[in-house]
C-alpha atoms as a PDB file:
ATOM      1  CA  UNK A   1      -3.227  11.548  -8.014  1.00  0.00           C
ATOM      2  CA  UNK A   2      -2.051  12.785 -11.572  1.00  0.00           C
ATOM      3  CA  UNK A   3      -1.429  16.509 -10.028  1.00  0.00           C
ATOM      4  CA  UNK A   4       0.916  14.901  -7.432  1.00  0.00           C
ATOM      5  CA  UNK A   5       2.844  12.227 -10.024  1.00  0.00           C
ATOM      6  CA  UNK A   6       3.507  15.560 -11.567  1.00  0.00           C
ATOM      7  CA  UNK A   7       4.798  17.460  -8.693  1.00  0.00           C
ATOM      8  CA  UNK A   8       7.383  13.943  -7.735  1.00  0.00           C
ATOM      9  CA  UNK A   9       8.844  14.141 -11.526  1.00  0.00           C
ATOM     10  CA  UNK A  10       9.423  17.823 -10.717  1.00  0.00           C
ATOM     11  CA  UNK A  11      11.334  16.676  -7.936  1.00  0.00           C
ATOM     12  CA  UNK A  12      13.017  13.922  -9.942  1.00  0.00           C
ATOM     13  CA  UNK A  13      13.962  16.988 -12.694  1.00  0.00           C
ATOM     14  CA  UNK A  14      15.521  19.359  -9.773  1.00  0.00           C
ATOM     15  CA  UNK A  15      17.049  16.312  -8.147  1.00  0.00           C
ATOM     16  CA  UNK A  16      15.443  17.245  -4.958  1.00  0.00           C
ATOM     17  CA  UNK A  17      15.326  14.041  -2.433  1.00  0.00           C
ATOM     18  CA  UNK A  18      12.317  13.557  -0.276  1.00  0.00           C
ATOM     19  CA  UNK A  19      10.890  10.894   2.103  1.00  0.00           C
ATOM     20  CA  UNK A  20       7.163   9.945   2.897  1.00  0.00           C
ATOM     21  CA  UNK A  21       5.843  10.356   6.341  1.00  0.00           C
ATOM     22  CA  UNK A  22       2.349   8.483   7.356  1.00  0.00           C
ATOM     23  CA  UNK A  23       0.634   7.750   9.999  1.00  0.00           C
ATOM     24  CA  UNK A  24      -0.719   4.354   8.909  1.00  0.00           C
ATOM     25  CA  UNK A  25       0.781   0.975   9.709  1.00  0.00           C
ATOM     26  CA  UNK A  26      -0.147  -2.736   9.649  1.00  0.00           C
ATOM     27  CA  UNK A  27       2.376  -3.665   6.442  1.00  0.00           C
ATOM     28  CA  UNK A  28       5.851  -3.562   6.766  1.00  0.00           C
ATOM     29  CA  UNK A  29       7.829  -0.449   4.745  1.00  0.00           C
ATOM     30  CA  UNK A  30       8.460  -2.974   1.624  1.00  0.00           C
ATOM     31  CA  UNK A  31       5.396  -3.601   0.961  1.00  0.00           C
ATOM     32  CA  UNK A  32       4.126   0.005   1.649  1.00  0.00           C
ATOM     33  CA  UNK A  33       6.999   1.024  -1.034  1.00  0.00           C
ATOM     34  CA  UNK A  34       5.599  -1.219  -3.784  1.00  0.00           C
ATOM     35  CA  UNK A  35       2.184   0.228  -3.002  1.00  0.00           C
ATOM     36  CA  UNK A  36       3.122   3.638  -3.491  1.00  0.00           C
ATOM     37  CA  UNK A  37       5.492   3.169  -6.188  1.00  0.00           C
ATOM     38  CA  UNK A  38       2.317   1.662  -8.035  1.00  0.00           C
ATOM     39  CA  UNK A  39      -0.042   4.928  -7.317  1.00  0.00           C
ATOM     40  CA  UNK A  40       2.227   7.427  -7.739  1.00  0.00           C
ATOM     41  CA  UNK A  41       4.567   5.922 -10.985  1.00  0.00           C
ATOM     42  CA  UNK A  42       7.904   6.182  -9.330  1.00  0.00           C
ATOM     43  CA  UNK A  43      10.180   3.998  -7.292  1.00  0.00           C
ATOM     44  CA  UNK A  44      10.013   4.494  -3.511  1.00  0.00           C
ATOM     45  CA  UNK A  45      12.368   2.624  -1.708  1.00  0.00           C
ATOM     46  CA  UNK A  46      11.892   1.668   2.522  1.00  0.00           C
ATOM     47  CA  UNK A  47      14.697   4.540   3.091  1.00  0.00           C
ATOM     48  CA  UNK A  48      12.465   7.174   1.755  1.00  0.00           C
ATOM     49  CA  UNK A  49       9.169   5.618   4.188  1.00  0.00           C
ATOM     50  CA  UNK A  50       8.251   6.201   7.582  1.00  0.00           C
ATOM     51  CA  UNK A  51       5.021   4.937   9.198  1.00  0.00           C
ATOM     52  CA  UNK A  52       3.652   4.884  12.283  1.00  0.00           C
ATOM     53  CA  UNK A  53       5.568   1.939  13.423  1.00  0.00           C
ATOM     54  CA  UNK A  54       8.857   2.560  12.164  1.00  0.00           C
ATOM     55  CA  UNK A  55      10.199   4.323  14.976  1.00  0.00           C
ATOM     56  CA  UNK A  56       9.157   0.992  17.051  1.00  0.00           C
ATOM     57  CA  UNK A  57      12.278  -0.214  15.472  1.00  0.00           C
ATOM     58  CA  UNK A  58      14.025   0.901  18.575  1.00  0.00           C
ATOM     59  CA  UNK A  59      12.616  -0.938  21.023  1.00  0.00           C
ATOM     60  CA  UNK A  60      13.664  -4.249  20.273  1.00  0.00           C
ATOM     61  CA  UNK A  61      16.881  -4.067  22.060  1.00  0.00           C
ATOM     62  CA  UNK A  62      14.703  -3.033  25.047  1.00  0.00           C
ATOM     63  CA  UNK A  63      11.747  -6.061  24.918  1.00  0.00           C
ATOM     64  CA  UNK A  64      12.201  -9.476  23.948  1.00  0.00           C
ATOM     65  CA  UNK A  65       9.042 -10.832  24.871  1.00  0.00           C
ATOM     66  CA  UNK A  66       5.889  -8.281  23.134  1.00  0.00           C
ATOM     67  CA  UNK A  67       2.070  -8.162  22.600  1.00  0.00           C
ATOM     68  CA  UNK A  68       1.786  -6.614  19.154  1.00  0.00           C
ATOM     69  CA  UNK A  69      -1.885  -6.102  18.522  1.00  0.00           C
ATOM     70  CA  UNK A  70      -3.785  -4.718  14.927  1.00  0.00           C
ATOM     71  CA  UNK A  71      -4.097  -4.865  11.181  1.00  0.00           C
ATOM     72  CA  UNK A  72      -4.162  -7.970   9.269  1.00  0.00           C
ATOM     73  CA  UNK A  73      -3.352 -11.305   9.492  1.00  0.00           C
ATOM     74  CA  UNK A  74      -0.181 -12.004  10.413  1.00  0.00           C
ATOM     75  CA  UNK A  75       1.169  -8.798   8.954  1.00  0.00           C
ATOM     76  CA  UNK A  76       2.307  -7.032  12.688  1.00  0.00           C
ATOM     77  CA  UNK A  77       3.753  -9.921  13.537  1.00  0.00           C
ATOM     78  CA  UNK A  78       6.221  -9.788  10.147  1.00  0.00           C
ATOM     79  CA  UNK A  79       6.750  -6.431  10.754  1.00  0.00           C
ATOM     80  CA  UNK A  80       7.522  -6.827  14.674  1.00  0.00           C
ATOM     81  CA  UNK A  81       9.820  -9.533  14.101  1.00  0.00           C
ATOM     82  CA  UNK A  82      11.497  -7.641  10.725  1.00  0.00           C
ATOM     83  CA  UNK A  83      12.301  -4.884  13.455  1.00  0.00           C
ATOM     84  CA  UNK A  84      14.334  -7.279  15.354  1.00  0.00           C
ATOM     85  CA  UNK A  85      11.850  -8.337  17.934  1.00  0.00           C
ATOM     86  CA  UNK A  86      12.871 -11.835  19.029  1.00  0.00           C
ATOM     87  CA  UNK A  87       9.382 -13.071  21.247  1.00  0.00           C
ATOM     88  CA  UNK A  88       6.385 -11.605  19.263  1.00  0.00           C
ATOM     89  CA  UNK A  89       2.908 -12.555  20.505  1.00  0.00           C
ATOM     90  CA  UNK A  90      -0.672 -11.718  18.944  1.00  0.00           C
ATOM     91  CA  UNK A  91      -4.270 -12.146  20.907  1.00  0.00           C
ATOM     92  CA  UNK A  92      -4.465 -15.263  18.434  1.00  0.00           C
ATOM     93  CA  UNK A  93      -1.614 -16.990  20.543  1.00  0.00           C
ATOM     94  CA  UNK A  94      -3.369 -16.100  24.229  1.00  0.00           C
ATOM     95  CA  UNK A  95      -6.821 -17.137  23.242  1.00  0.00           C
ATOM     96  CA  UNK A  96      -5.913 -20.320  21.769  1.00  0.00           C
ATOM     97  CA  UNK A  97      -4.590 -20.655  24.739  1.00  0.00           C
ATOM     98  CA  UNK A  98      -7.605 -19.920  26.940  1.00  0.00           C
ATOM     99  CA  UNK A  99     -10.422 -19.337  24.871  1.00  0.00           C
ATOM    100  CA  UNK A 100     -12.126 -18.139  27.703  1.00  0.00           C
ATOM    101  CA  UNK A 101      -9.750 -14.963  27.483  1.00  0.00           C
ATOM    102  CA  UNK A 102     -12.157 -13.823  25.135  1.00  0.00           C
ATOM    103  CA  UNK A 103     -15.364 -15.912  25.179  1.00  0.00           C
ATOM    104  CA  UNK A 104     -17.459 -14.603  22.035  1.00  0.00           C
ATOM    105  CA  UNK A 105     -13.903 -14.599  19.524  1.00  0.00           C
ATOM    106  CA  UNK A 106     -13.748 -17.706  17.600  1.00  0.00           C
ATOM    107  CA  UNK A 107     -10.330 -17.744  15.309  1.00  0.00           C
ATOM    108  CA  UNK A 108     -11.329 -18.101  11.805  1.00  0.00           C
ATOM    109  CA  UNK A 109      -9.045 -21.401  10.073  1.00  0.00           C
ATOM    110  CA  UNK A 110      -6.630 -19.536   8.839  1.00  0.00           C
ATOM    111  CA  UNK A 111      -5.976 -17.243  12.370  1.00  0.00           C
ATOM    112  CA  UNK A 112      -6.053 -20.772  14.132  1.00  0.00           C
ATOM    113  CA  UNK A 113      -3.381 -22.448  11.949  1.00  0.00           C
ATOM    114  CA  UNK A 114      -1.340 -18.679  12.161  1.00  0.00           C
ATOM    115  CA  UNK A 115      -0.971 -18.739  15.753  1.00  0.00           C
ATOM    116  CA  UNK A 116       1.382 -20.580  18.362  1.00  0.00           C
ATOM    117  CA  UNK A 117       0.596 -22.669  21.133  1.00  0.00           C
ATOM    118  CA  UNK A 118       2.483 -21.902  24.455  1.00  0.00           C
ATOM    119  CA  UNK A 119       1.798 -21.601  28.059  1.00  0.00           C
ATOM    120  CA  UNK A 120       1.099 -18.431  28.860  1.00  0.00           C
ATOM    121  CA  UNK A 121       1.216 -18.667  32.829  1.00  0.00           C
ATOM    122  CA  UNK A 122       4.805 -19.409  32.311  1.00  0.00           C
ATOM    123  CA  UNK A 123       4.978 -16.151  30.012  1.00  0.00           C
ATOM    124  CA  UNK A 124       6.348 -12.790  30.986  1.00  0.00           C
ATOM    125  CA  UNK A 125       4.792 -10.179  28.517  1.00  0.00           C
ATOM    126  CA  UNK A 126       7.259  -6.798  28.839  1.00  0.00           C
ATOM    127  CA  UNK A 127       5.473  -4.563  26.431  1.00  0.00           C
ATOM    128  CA  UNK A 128       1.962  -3.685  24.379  1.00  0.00           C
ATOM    129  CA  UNK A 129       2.302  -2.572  20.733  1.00  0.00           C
ATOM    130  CA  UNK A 130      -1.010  -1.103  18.677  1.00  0.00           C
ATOM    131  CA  UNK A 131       0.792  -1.596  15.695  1.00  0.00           C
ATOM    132  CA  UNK A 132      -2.349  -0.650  13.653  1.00  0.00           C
ATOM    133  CA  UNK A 133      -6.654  -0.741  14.441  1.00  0.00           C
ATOM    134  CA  UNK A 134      -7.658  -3.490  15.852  1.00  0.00           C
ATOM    135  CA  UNK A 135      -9.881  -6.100  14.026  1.00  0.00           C
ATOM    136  CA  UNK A 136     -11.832  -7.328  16.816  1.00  0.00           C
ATOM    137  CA  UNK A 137     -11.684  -4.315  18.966  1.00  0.00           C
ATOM    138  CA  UNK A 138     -13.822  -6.311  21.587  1.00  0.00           C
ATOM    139  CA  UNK A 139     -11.298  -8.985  22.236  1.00  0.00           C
ATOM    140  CA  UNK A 140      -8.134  -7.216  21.413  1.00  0.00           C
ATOM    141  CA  UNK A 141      -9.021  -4.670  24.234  1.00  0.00           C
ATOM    142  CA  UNK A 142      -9.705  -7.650  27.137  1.00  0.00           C
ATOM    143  CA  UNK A 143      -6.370  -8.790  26.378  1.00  0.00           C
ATOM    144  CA  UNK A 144      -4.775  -5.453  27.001  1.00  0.00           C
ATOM    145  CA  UNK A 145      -6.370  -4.410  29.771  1.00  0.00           C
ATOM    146  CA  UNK A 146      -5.801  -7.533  31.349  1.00  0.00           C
ATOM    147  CA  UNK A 147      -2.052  -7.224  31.012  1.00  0.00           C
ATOM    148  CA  UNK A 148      -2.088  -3.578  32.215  1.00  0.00           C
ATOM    149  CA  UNK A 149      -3.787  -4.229  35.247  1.00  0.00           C
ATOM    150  CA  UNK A 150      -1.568  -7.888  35.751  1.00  0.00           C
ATOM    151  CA  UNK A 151       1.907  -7.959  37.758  1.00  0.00           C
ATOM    152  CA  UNK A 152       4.796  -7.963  35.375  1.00  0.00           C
ATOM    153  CA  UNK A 153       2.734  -8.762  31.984  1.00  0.00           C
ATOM    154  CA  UNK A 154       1.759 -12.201  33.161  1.00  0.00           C
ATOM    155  CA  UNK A 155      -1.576 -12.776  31.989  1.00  0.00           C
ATOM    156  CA  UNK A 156      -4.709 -14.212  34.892  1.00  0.00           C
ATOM    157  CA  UNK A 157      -2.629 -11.854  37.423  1.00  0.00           C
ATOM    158  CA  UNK A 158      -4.421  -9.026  39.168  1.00  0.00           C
ATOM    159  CA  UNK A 159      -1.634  -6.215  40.322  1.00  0.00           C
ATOM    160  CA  UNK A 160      -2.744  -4.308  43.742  1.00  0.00           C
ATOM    161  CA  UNK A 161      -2.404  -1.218  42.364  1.00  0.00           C
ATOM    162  CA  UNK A 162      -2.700  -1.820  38.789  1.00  0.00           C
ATOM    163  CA  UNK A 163       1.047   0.221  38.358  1.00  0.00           C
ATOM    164  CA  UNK A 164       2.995  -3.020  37.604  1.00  0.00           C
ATOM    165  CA  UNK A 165       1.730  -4.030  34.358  1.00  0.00           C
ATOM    166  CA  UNK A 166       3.500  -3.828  30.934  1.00  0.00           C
ATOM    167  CA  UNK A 167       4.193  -0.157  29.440  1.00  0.00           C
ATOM    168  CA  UNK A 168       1.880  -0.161  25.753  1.00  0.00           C
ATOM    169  CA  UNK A 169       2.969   1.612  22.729  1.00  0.00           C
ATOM    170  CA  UNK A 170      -0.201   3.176  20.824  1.00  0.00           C
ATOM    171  CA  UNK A 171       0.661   3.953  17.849  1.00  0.00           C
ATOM    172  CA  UNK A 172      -1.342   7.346  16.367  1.00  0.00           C
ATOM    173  CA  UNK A 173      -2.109  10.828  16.776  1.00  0.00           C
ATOM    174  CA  UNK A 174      -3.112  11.606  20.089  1.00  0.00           C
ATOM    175  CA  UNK A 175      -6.375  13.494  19.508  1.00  0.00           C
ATOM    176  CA  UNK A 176      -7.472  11.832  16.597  1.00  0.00           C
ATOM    177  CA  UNK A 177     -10.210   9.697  17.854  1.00  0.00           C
ATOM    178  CA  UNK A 178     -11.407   9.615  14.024  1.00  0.00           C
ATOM    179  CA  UNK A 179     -10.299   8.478  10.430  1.00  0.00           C
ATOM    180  CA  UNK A 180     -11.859   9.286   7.157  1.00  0.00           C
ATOM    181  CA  UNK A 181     -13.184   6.533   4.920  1.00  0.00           C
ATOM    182  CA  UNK A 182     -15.154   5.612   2.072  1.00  0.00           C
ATOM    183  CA  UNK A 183     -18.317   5.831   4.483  1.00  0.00           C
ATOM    184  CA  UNK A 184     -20.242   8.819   4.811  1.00  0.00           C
ATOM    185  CA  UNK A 185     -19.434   9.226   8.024  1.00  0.00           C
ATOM    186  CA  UNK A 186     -15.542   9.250   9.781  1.00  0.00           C
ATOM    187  CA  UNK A 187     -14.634   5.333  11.725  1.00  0.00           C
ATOM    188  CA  UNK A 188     -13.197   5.405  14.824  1.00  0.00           C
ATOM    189  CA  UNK A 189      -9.761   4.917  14.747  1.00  0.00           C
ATOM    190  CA  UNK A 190      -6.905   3.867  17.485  1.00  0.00           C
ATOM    191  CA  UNK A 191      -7.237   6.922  19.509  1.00  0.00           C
ATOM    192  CA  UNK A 192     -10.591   5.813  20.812  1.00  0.00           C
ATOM    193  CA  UNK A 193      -8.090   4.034  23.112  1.00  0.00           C
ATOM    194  CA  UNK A 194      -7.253   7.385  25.017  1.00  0.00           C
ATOM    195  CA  UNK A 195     -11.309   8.487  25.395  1.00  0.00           C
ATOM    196  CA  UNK A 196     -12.015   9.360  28.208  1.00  0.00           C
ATOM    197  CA  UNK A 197     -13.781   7.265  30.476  1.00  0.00           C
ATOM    198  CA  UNK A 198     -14.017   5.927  34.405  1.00  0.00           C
ATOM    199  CA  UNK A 199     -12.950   2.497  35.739  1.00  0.00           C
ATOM    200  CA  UNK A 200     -13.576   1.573  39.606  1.00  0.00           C
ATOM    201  CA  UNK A 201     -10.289   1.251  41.602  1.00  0.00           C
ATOM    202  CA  UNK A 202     -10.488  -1.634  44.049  1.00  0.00           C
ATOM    203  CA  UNK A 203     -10.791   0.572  46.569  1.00  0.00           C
ATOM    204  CA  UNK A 204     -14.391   1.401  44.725  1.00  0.00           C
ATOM    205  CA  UNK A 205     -13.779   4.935  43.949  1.00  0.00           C
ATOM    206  CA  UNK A 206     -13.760   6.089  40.643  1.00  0.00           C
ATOM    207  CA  UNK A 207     -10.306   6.411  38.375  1.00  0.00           C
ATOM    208  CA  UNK A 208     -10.296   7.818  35.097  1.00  0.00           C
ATOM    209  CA  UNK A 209      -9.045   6.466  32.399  1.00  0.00           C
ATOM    210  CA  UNK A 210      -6.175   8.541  31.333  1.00  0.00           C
ATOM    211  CA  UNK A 211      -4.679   8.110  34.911  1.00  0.00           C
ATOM    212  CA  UNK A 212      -5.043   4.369  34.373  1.00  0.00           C
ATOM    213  CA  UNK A 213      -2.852   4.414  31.297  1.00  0.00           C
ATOM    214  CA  UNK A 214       0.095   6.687  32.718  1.00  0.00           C
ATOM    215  CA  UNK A 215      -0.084   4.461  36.032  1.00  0.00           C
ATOM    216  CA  UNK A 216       0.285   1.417  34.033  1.00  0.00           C
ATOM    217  CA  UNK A 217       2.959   2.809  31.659  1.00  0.00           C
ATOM    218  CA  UNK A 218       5.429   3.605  34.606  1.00  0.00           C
ATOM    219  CA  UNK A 219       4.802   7.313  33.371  1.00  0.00           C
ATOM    220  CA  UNK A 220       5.072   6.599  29.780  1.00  0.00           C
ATOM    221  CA  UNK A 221       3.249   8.487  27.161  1.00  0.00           C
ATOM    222  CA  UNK A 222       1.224   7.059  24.745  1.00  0.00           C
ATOM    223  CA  UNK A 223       3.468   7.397  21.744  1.00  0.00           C
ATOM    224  CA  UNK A 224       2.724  10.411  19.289  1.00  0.00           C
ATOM    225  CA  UNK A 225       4.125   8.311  16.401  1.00  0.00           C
ATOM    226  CA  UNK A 226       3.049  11.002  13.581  1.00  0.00           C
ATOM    227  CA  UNK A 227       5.253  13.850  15.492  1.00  0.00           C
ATOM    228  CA  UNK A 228       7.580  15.773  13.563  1.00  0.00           C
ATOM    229  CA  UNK A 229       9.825  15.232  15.963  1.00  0.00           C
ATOM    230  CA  UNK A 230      10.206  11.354  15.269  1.00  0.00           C
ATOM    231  CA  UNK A 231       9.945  12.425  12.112  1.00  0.00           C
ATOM    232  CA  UNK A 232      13.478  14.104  11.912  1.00  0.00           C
ATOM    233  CA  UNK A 233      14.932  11.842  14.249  1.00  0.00           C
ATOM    234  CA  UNK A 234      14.420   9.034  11.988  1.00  0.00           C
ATOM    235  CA  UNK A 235      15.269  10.757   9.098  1.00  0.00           C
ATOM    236  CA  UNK A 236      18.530  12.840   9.947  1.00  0.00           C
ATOM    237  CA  UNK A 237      20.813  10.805   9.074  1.00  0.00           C
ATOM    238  CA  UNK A 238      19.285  10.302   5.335  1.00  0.00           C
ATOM    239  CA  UNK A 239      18.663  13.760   4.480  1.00  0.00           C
ATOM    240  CA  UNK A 240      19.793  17.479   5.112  1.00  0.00           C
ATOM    241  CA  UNK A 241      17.802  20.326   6.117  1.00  0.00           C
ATOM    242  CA  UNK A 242      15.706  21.788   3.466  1.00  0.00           C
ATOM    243  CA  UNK A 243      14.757  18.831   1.586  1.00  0.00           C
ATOM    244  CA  UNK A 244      11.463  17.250   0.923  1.00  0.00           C
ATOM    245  CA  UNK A 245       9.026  15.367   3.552  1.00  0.00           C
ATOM    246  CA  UNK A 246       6.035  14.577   2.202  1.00  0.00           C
ATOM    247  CA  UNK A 247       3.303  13.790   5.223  1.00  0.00           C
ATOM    248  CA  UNK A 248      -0.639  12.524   4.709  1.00  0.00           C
ATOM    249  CA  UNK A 249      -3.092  10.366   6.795  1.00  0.00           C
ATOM    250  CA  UNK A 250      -3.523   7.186   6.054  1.00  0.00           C
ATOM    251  CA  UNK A 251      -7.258   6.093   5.134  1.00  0.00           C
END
């Protein structure tokens, strides 16, 4: 970390702008700034930060009503509804809703006060966001995979050809089923998501997985959110060619 405080008060001598590129999400960009700014001894403002979400920012003139599913808390949810997203709903809200959505969850105190009681079969879910990893994998994955295979996002529906569920947003590098840790040995990350594996169609036969998710994304990618490519397009308008972007995984 000293080596690269160095290398940024170069930057600050030259005048040389720069912005930070990450895969990680789960805070919103402020508080990511003030985290930085801390490790690295310089200010970093939200105009110099991209993270995996940011380019989600988009899409809230598109969805009104959105599953946003990972990290902490009620952190996504803050971020979702920073980005402008007017109807944002977490697996908290649909299982304390049915609890038998996911029978072997139980909400801690603090997730039951946190979430908000609706109806859900009166509920019209338009899109999935994996804003960061899941921290119940178990019961976080139910939930989408119910709304993929459900006719137009409403939840205890069963489409008949599993094509008319919500389009989801997941949020990572596309072959990076991994992410280094403190343990000895890499975690599984988000990308676990896009494994390979085999469901049975209800016509019995066997469908895999990746056909699943581009059937139930209206032909959709899964979003490549660390691409350089939404990279610059975020960026453009801040900075000109040939200045600093500084990318690194988040851990």
């Amino acid at each position: 970390m000293s080596k690269c405080r160095s290398w940024f008060r170069l930057l600050a001598d030259v005048l040389r702008p720069y912005i930070f590129v990450t895969n990680g999400g789960g805070k919103t960009e402020q508080e990511r700034c003030l985290q930085l700014s801390k490790q690295l001894q310089i200010e970093v403002s939200p105009g110099q930060f991209i993270c995996g979400h940011t380019p989600m920012r988009e899409m809230a003139a598109k969805y009104h009503t959105v599953l946003v599913v990972g990290g902490e808390g009620e952190k996504c949810r803050q971020v979702a509804e920073g980005y402008g997203f007017k109807d944002v709903i977490t697996p908290g809200d649909i299982i304390i809703d049915n609890a038998d959505t996911t029978p072997f969850r139980k909400l801690t105190e603090e997730e039951y006060k946190n979430s908000r009681v609706r109806n859900f079969a009166e509920v019209e879910i338009e899109a999935i966001f994996v804003f960061a990893d899941s921290r119940d994998w178990a019961s976080d994955q139910q939930i989408i995979l119910n709304l993929l295979m459900s006719k137009r996002g409403r939840l205890d529906t069963r489409s008949e050809s599993f094509g008319e569920g919500p389009p989801i947003f997941l949020l990572t590098q596309r072959h990076r089923l991994e992410r280094v840790s403190r343990s000895h040995s890499n975690r599984y990350g988000r990308s676990t998501r896009q494994s390979r594996s085999h469901v049975q169609g209800r016509d019995g036969k066997r469908v895999e997985d990746d056909r699943v998710w581009q059937t139930t994304n209206r032909n959709l990618p899964v979003r490549d959110s660390a691409s350089a490519a939404v990279a610059q397009r975020h960026a453009r308008h801040r900075f000109a060619a040939g200045h600093c972007v500084f990318c690194w995984r988040h851990s």
